[in-house]
Protein backbone atom coordinates (compact mmCIF):
# COMPACT_ATOMS: atom_id res chain seq x y z
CA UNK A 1 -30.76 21.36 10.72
CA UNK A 2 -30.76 17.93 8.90
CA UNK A 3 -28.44 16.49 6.80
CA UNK A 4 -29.16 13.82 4.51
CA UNK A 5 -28.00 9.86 6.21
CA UNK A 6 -25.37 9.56 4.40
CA UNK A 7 -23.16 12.47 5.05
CA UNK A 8 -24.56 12.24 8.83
CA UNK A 9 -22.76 8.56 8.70
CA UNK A 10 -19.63 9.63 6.59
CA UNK A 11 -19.00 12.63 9.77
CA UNK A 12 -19.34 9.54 12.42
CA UNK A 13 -16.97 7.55 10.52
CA UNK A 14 -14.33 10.36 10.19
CA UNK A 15 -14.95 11.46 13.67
CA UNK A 16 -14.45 7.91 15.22
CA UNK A 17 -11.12 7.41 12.40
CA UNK A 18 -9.94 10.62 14.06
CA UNK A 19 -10.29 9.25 17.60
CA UNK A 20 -8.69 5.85 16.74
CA UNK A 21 -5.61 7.54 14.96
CA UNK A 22 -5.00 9.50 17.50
CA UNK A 23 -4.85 6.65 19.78
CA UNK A 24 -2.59 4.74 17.37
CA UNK A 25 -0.05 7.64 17.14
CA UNK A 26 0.89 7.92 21.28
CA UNK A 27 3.39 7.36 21.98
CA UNK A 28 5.43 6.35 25.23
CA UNK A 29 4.29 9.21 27.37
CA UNK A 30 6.19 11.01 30.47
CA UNK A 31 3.69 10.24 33.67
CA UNK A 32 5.84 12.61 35.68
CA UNK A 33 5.15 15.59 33.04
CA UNK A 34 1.46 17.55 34.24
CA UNK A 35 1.89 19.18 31.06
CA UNK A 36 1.67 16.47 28.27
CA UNK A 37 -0.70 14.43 30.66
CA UNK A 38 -3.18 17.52 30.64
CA UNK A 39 -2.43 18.04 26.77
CA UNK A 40 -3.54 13.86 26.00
CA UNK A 41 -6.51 14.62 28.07
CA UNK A 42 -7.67 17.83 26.74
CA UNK A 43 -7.25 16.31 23.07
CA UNK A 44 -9.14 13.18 23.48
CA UNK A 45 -11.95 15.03 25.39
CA UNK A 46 -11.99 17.01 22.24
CA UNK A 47 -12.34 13.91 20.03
CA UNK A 48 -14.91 12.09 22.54
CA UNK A 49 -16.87 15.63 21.87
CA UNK A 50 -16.71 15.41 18.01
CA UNK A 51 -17.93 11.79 18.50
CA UNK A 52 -20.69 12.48 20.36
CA UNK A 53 -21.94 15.44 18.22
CA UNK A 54 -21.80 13.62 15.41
CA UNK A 55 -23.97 10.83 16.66
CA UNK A 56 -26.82 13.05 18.25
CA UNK A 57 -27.09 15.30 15.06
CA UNK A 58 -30.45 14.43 13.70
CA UNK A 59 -30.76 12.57 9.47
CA UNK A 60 -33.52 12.78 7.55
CA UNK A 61 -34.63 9.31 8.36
CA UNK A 62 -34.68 10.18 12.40
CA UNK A 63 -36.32 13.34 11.84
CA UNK A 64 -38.90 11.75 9.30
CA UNK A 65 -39.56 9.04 11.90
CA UNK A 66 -40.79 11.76 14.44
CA UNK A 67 -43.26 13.80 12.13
């Protein structure tokens, strides 16, 4: 499914805001604690994730471009 460019571009923006706030908001974290290590991971894998499926869902100008 397409969605028009500009709400294609508004999800890429919120998804890379989400990334970068996340980021912003660590802080000091306990290296000797598996636990919260594993939990920073798993949630910025999660972020990367929403990053990249925003970017390789298609607009109407990339699927326009291919027809």
């Amino acid at each position: 499914m397409t969605h028009p460019t500009a709400v294609r571009e508004a999800a890429r923006v919120v998804a890379i805001e989400a990334a970068r706030a996340y980021v912003a908001n660590i802080r000091p974290i306990d290296l000797t604690n598996p636990g919260v290590l594993v939990g920073h991971l798993m949630a910025a894998e999660t972020l990367l994730m929403e990053i990249v499926a925003a970017h390789a869902e298609p607009t109407d100008e990339t699927e326009g471009a291919t027809r």
